[in-house]
Structure formats: structure tokens, C-alpha cells
PDB file of N, CA and C in Angstrom:
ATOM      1  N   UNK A   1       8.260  21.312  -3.810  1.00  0.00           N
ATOM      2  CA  UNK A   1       8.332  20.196  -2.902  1.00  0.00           C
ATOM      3  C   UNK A   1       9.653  20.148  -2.168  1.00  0.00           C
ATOM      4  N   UNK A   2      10.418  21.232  -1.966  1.00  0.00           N
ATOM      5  CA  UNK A   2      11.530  21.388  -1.376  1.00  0.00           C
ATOM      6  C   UNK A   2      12.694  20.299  -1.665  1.00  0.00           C
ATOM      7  N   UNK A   3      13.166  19.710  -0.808  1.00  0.00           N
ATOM      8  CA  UNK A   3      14.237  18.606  -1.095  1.00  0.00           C
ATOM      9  C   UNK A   3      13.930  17.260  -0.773  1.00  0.00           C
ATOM     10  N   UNK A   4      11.970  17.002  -1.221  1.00  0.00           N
ATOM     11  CA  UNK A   4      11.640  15.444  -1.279  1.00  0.00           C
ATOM     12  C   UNK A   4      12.292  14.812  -2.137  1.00  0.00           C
ATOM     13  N   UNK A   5      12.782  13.746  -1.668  1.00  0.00           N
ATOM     14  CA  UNK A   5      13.316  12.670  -2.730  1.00  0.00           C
ATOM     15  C   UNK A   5      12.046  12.396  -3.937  1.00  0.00           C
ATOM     16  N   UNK A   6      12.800  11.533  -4.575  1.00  0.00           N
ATOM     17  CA  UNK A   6      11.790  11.468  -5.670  1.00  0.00           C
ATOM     18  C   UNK A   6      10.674  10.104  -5.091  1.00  0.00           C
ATOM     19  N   UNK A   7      10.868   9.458  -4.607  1.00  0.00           N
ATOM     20  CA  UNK A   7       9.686   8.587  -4.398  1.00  0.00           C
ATOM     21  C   UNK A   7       9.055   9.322  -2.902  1.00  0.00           C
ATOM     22  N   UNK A   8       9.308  10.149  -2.291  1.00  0.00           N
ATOM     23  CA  UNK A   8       8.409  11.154  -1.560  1.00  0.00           C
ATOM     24  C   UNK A   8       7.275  11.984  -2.405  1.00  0.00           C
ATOM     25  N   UNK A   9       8.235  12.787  -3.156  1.00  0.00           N
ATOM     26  CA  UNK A   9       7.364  13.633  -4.128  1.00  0.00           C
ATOM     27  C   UNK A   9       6.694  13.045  -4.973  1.00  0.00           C
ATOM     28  N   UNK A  10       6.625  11.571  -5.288  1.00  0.00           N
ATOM     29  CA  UNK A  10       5.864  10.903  -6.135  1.00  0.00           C
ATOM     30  C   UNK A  10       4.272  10.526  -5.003  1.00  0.00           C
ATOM     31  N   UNK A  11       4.533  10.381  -3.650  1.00  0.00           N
ATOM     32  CA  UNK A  11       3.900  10.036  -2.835  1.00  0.00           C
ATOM     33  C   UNK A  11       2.806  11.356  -2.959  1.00  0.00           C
ATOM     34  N   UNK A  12       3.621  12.023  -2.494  1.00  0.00           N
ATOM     35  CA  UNK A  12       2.664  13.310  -2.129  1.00  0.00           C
ATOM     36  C   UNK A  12       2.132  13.528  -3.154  1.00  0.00           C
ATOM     37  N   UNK A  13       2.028  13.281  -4.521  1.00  0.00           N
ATOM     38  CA  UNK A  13       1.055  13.381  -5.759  1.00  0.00           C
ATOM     39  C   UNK A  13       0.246  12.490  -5.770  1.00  0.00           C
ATOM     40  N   UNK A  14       0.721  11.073  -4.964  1.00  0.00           N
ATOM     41  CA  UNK A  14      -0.691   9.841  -5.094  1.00  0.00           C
ATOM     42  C   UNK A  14      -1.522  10.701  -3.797  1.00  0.00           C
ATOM     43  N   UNK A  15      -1.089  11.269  -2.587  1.00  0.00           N
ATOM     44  CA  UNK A  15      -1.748  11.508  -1.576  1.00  0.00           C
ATOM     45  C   UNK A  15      -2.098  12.828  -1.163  1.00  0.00           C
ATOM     46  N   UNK A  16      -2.906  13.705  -1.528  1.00  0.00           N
ATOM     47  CA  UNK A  16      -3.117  14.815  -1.400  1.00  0.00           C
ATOM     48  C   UNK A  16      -2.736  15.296   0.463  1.00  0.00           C
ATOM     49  N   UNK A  17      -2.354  16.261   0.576  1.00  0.00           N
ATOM     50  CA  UNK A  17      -1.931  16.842   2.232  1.00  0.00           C
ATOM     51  C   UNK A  17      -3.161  16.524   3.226  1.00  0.00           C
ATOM     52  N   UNK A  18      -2.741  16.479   3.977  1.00  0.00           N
ATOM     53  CA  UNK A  18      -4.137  16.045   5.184  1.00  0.00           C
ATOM     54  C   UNK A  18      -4.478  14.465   4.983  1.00  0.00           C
ATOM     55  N   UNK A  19      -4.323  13.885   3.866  1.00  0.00           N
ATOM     56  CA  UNK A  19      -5.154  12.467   4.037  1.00  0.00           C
ATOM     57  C   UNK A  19      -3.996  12.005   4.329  1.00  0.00           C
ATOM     58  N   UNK A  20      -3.189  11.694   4.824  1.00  0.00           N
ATOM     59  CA  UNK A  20      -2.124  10.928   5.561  1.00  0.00           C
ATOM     60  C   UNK A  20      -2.432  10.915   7.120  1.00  0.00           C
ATOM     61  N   UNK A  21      -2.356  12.025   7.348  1.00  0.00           N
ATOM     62  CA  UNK A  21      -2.765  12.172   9.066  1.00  0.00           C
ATOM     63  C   UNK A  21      -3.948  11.546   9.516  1.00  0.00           C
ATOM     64  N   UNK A  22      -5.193  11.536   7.996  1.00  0.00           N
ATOM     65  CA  UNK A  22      -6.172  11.136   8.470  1.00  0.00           C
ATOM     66  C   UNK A  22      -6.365   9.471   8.059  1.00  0.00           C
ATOM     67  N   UNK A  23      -5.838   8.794   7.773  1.00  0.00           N
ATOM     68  CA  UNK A  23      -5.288   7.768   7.257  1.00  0.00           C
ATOM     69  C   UNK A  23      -4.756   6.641   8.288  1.00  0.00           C
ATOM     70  N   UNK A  24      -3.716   7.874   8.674  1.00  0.00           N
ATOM     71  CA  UNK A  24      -3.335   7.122   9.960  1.00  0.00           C
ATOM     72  C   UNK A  24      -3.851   6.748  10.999  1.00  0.00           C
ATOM     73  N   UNK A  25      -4.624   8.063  12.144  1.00  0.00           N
ATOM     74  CA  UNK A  25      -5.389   8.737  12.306  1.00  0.00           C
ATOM     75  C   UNK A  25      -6.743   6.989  12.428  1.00  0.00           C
ATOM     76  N   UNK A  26      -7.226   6.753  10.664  1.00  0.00           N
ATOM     77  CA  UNK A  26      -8.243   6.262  11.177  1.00  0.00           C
ATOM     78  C   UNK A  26      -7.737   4.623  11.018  1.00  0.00           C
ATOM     79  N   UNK A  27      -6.596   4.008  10.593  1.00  0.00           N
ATOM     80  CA  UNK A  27      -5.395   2.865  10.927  1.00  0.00           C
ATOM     81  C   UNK A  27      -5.689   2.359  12.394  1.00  0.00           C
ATOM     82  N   UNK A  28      -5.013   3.370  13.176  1.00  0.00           N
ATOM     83  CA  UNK A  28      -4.991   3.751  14.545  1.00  0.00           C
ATOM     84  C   UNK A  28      -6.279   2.923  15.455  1.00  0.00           C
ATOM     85  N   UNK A  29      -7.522   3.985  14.635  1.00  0.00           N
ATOM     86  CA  UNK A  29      -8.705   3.426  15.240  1.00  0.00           C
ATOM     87  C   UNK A  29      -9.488   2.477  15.157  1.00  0.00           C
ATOM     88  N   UNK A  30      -9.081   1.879  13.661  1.00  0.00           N
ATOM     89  CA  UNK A  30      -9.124  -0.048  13.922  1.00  0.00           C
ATOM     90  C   UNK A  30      -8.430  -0.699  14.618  1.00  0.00           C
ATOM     91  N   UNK A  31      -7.268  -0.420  14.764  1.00  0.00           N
ATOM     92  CA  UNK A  31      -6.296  -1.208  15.794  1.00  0.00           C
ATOM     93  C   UNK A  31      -7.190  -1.386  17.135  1.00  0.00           C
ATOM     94  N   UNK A  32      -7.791   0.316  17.609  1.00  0.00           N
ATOM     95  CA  UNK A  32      -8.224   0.638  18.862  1.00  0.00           C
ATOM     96  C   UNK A  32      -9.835  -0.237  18.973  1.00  0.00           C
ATOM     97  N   UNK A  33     -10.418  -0.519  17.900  1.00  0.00           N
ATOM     98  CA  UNK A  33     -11.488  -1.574  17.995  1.00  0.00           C
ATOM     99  C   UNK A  33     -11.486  -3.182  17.696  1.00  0.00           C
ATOM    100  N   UNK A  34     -10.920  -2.985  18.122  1.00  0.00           N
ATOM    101  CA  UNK A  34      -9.943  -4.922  17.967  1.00  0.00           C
ATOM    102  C   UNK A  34      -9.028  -5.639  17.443  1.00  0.00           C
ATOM    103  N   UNK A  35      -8.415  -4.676  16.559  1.00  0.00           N
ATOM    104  CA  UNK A  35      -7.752  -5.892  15.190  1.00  0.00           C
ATOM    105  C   UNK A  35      -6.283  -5.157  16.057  1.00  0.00           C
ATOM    106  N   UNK A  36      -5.822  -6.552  17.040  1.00  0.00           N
ATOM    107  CA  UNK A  36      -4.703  -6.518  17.552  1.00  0.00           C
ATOM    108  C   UNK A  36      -3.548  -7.306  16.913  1.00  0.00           C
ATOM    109  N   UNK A  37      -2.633  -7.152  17.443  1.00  0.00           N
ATOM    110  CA  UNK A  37      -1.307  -8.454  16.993  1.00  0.00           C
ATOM    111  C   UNK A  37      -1.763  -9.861  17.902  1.00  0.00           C
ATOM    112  N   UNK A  38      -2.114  -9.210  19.132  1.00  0.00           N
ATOM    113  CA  UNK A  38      -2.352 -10.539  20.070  1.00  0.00           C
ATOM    114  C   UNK A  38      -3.411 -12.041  18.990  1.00  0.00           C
ATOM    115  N   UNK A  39      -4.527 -11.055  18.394  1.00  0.00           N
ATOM    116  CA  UNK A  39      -5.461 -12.172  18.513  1.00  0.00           C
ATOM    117  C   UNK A  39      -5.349 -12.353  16.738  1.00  0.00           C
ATOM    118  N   UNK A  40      -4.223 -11.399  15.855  1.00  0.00           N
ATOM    119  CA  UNK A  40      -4.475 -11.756  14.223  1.00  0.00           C
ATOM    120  C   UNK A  40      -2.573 -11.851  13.847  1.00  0.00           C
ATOM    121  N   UNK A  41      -1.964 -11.783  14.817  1.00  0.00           N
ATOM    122  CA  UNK A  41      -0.350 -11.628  14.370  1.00  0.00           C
ATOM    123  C   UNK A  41      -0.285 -10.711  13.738  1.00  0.00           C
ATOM    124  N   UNK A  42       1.001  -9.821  13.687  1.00  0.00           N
ATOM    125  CA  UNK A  42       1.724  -8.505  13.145  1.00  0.00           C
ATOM    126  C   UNK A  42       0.986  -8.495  11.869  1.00  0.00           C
ATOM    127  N   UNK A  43       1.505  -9.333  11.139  1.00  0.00           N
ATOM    128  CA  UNK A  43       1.238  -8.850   9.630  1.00  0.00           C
ATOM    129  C   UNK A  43       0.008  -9.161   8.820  1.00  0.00           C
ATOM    130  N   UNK A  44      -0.979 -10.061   9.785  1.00  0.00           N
ATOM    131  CA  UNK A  44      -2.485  -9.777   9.622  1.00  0.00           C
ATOM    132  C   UNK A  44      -3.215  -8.965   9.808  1.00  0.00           C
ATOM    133  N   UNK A  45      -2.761  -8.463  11.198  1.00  0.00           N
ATOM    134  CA  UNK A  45      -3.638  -6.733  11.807  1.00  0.00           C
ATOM    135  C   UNK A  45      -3.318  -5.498  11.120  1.00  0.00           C
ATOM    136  N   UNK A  46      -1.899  -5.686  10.526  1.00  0.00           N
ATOM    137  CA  UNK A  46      -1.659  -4.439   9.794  1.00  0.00           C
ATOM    138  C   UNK A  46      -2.526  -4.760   8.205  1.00  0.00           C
ATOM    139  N   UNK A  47      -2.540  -5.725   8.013  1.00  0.00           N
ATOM    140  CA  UNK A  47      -3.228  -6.286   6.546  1.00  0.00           C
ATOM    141  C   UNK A  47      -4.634  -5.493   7.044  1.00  0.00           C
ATOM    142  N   UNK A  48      -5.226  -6.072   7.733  1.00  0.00           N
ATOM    143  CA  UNK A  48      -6.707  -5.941   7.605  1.00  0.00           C
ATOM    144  C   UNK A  48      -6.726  -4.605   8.369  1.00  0.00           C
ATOM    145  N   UNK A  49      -6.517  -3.767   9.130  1.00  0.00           N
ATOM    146  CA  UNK A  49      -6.531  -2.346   9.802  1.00  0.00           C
ATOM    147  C   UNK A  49      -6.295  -1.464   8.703  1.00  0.00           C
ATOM    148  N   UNK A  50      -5.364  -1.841   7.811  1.00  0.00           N
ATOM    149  CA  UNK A  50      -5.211  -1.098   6.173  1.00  0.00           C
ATOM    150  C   UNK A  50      -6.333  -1.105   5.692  1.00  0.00           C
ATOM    151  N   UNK A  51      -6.752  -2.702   5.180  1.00  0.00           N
ATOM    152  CA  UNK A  51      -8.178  -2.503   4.082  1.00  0.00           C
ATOM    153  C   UNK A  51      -9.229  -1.702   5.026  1.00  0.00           C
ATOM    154  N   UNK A  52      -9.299  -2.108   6.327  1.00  0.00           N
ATOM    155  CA  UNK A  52     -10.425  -0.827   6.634  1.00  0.00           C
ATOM    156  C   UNK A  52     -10.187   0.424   6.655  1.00  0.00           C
ATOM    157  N   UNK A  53      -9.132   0.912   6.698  1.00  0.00           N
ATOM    158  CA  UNK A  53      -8.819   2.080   6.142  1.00  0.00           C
ATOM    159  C   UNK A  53      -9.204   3.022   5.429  1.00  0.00           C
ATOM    160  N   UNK A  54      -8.859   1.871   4.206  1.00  0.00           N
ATOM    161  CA  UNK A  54      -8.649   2.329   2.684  1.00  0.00           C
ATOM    162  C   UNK A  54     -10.454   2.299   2.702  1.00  0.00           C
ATOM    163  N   UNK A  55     -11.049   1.394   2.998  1.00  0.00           N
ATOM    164  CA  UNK A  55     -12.629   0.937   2.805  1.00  0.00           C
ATOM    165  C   UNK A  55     -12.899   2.747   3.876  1.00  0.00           C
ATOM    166  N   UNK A  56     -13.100   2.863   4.996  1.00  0.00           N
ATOM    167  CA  UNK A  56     -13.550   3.977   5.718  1.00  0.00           C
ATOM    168  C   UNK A  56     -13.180   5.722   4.572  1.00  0.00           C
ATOM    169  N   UNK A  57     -11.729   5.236   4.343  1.00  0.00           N
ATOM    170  CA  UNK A  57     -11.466   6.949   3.841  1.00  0.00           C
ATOM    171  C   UNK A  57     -11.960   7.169   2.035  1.00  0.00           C
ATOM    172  N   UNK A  58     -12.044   6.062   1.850  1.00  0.00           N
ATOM    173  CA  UNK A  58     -12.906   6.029   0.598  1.00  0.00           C
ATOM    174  C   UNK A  58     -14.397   6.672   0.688  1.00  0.00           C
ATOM    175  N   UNK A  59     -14.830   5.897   1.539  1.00  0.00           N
ATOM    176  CA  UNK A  59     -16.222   6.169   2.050  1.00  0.00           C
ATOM    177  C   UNK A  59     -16.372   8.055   2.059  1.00  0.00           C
ATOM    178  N   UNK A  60     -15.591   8.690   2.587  1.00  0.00           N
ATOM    179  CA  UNK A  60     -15.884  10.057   3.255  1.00  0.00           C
ATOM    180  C   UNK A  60     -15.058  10.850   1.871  1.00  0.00           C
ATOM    181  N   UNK A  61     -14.476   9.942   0.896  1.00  0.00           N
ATOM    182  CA  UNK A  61     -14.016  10.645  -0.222  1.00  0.00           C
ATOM    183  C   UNK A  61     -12.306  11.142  -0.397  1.00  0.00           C
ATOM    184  N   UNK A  62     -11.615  10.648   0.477  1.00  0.00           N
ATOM    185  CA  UNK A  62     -10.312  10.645   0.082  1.00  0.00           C
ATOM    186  C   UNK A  62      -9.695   9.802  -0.059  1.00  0.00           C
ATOM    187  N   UNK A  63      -8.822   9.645  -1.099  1.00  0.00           N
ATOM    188  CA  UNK A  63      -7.766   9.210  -1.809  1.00  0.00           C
ATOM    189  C   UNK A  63      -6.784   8.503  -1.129  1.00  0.00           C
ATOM    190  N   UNK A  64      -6.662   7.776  -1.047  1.00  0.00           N
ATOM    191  CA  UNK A  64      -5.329   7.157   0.227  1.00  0.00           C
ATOM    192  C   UNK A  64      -4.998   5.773  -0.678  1.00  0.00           C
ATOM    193  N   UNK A  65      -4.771   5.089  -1.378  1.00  0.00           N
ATOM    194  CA  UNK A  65      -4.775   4.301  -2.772  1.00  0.00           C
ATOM    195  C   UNK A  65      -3.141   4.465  -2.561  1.00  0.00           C
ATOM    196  N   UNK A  66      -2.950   5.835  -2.645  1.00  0.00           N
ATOM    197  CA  UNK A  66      -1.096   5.654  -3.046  1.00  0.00           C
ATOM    198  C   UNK A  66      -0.155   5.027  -2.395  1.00  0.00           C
ATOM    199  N   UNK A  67      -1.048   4.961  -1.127  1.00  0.00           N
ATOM    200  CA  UNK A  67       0.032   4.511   0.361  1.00  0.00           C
ATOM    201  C   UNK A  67      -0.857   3.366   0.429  1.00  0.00           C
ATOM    202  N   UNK A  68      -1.788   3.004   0.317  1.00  0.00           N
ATOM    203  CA  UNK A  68      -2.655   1.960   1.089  1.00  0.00           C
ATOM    204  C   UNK A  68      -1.992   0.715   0.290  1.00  0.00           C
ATOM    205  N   UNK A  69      -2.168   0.547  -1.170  1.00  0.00           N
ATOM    206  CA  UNK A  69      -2.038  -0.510  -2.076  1.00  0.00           C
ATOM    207  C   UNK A  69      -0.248  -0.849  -1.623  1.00  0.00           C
ATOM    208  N   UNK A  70       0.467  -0.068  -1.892  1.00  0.00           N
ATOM    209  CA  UNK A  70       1.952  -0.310  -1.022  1.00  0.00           C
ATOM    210  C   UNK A  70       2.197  -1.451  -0.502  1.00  0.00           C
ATOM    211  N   UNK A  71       1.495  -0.263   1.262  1.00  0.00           N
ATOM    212  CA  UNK A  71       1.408  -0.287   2.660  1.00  0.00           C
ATOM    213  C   UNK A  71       0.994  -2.019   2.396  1.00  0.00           C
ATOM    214  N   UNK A  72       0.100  -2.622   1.657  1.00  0.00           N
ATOM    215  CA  UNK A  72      -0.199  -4.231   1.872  1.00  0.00           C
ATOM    216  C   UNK A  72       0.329  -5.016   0.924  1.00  0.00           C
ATOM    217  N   UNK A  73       1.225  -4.498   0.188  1.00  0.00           N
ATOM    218  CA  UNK A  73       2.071  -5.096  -0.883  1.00  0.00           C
ATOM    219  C   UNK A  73       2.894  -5.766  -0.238  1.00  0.00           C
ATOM    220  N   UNK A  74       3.367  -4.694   0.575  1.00  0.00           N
ATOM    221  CA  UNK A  74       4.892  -4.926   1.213  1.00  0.00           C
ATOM    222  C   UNK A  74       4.775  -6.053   2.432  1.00  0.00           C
ATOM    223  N   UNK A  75       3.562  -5.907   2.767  1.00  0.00           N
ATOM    224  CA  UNK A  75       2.905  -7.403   3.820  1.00  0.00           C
ATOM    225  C   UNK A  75       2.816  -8.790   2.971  1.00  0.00           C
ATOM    226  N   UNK A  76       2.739  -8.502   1.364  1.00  0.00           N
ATOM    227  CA  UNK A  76       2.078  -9.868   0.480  1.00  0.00           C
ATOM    228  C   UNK A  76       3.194 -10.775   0.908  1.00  0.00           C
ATOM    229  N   UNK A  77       4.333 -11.062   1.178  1.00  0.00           N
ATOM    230  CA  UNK A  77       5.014 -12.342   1.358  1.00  0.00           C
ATOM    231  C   UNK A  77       4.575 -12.868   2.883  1.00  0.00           C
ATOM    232  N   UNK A  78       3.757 -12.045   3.699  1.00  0.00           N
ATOM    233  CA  UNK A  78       3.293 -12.646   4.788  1.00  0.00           C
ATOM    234  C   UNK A  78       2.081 -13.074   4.820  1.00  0.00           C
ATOM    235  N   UNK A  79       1.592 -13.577   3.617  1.00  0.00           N
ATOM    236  CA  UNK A  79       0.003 -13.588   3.515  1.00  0.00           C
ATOM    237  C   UNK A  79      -1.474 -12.819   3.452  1.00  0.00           C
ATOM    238  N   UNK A  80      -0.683 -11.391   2.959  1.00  0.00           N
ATOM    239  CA  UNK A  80      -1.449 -10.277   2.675  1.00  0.00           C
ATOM    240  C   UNK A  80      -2.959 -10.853   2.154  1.00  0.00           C
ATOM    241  N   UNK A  81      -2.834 -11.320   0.957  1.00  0.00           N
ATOM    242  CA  UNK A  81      -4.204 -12.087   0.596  1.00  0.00           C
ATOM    243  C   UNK A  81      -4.912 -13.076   0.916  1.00  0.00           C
ATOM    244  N   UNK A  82      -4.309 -13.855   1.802  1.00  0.00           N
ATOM    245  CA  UNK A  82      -4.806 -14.678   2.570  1.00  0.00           C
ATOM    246  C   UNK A  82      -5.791 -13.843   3.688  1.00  0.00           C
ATOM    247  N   UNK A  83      -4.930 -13.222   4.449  1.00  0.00           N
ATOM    248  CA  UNK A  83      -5.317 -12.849   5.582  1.00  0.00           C
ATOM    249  C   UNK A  83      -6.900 -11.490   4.946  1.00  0.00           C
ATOM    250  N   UNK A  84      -6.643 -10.776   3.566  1.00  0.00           N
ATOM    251  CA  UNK A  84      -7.764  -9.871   3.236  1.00  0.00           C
ATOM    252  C   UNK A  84      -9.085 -10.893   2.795  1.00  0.00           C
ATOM    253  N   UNK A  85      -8.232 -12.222   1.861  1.00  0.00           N
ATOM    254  CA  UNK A  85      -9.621 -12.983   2.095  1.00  0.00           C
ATOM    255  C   UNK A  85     -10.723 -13.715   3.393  1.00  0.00           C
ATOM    256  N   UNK A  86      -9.139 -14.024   4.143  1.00  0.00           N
ATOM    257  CA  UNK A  86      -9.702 -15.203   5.466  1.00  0.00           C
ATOM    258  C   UNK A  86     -10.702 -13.709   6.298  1.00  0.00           C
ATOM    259  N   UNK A  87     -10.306 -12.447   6.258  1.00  0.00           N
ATOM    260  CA  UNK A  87     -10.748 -11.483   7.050  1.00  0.00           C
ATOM    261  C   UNK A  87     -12.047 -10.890   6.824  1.00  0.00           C
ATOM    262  N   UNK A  88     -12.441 -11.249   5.799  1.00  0.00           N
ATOM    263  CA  UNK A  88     -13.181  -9.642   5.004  1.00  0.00           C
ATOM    264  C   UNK A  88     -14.370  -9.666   5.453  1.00  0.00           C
ATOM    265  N   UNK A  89     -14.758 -10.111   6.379  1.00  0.00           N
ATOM    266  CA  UNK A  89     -16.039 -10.192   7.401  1.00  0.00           C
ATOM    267  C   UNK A  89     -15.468  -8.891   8.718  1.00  0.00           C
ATOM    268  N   UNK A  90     -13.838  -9.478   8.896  1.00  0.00           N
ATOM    269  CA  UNK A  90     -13.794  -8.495  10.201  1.00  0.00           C
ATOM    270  C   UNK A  90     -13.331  -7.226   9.375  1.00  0.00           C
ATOM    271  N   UNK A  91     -12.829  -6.891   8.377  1.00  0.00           N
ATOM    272  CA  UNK A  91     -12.946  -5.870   7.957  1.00  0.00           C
ATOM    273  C   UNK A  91     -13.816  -5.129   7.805  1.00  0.00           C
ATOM    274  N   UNK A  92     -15.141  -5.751   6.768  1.00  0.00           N
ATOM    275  CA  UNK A  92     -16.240  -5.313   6.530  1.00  0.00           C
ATOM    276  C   UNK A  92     -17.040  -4.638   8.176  1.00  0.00           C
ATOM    277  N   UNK A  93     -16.989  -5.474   9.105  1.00  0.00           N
ATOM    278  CA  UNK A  93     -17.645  -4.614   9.936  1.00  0.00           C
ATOM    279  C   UNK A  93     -17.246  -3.926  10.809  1.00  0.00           C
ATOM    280  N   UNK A  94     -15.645  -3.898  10.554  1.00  0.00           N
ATOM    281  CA  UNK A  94     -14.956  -3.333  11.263  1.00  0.00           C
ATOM    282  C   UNK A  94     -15.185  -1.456  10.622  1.00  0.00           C
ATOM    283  N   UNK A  95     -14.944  -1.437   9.318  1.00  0.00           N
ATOM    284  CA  UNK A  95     -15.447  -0.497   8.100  1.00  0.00           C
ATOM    285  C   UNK A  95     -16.806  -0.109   8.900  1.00  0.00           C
ATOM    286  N   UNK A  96     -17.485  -0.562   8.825  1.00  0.00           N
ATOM    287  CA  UNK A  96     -19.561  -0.221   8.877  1.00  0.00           C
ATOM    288  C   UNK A  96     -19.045   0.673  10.255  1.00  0.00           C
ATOM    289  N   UNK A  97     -18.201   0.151  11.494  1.00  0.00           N
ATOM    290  CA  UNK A  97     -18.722   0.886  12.657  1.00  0.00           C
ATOM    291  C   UNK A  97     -18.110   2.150  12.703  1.00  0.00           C
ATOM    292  N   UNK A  98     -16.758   2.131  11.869  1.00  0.00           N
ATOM    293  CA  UNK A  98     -15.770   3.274  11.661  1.00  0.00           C
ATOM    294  C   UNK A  98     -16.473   4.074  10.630  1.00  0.00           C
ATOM    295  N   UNK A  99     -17.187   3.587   9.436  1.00  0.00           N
ATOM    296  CA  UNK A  99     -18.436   4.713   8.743  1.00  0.00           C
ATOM    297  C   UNK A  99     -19.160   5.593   9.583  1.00  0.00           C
ATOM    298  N   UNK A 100     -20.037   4.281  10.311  1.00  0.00           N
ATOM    299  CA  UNK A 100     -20.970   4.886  10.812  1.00  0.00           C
ATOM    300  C   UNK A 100     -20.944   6.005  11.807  1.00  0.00           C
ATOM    301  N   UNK A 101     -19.592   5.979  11.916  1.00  0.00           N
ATOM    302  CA  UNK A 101     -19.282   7.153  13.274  1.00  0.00           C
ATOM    303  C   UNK A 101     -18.872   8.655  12.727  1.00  0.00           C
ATOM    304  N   UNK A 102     -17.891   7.847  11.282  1.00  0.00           N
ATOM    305  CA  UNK A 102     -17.968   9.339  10.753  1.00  0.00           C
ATOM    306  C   UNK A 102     -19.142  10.379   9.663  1.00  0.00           C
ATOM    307  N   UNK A 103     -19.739   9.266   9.251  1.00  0.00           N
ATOM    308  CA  UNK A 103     -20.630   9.666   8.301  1.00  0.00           C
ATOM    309  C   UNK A 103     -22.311   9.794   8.918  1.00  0.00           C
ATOM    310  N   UNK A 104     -22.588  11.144   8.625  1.00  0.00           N
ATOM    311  CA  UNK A 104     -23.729  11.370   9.756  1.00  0.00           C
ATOM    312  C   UNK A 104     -24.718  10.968   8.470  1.00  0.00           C
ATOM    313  N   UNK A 105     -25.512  10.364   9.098  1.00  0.00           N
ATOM    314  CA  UNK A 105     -26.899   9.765   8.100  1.00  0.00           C
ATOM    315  C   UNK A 105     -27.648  11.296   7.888  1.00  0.00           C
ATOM    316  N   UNK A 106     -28.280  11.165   6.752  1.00  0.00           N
ATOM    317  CA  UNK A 106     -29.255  12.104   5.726  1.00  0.00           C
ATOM    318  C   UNK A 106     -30.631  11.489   6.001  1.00  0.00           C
ATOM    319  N   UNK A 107     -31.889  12.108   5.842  1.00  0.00           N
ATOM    320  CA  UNK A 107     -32.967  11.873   6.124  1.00  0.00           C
ATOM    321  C   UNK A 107     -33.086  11.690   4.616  1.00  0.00           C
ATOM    322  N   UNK A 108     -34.560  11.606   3.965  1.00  0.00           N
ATOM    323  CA  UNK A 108     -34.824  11.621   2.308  1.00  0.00           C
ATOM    324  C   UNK A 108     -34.787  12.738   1.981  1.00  0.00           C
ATOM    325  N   UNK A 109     -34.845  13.862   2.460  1.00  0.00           N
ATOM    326  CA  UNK A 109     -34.813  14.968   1.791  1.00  0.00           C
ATOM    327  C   UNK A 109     -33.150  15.847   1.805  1.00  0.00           C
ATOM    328  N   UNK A 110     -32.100  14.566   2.544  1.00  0.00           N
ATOM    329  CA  UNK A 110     -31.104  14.944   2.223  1.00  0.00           C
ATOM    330  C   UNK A 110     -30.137  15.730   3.424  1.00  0.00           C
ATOM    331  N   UNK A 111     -31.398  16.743   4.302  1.00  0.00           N
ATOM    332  CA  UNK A 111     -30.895  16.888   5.360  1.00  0.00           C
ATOM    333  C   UNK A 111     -30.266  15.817   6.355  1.00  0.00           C
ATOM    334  N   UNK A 112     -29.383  16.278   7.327  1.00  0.00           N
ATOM    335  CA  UNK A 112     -28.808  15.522   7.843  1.00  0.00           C
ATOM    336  C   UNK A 112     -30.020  15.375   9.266  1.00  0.00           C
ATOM    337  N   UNK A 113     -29.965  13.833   9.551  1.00  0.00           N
ATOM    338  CA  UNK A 113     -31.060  13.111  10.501  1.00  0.00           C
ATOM    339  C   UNK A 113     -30.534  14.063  11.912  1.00  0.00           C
ATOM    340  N   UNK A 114     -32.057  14.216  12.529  1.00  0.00           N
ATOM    341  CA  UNK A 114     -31.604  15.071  14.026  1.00  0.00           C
ATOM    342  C   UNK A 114     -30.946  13.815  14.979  1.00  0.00           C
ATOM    343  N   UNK A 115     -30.230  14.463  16.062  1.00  0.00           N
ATOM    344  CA  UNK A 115     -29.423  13.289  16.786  1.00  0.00           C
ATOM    345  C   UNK A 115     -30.435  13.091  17.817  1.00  0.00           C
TER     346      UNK A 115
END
């Protein structure tokens, strides 16, 4: 791990390589489907753009837990839990549309559905 500090190199063991970029990556693209500062304030949009996050990269099977749980810790004196309870409607479907885009539906036999 070259000359990571120690709470780097502790990181990069909660977060396997690649799921950071993609993490961010899909952060980014809740922001880009509504959850602004304008209409939830700084430290609500980053609250809830996290849990969909963490909810989307779960979904497709990576690990992002090490940075995510943190990443909204460090928001809790601004109402981190407030804002994941008052939200979890715009999360939740904020999650479903960011699934649904990456996760291609299966027919019953498992194949993936024709487009």
C-alpha cells in the first residue's frame, strides 16, 4: 500500500479498488436527479444522495459501507437522521430509478429481458 497513512490503508480494506469511483460516480447521479442543496440544504442532499448510494451499490453487489457509514456520520450533528428519516421516500425512489437503470431485468428463465 505504498506510503498510505494508516486510516487510508484501513479505508482501502473497508473499500475494495474501483468501488470508490463507482460510488462517487453514482453520489454524483443522485445529485443529477434532484436531490440538490437548493431544494434539501447542504447537509441533507449529501445525507440522502449517500443513502441512495449505499442503497443502489448494494443492489449491483459492492461494498461501499466503509466510506458510506462515515461519509453520514460526519453529517449526524446536522441532522443526518432526521433528514434519512424525514427522506426515505425520496431516497427510496430516488434508489428504484438509479436500480432500474443499472440493473437489466431477467425474464423467469433468468435470461436477461429483450430491450
Amino acid at each position: 500500500m505504498g506510503g498510505a497513512t494508516p486510516r487510508e490503508a484501513d479505508r482501502r480494506k473497508r473499500e475494495p479498488a474501483g468501488h470508490a469511483q463507482v460510488r462517487v460516480r453514482v453520489h454524483e447521479l443522485a445529485h443529477a436527479l434532484g436531490v440538490g442543496y437548493e431544494q434539501f440544504g447542504r447537509a441533507r442532499a449529501e445525507v440522502i444522495v449517500d443513502k441512495v448510494t449505499f442503497v443502489v451499490c448494494r443492489a449491483v453487489g459492492l461494498r461501499v459501507d466503509g466510506e458510506s457509514v462515515p461519509y453520514v456520520a460526519g453529517w449526524g450533528e446536522h441532522g443526518a437522521l432526521d433528514a434519512v428519516l424525514e427522506f426515505a421516500e425520496t431516497i427510496d425512489a430516488t434508489a428504484r430509478r438509479l436500480e432500474d437503470a443499472l440493473i437489466e431485468p431477467t425474464g423467469a428463465d433468468g435470461e436477461a429481458a429483450a430491450a
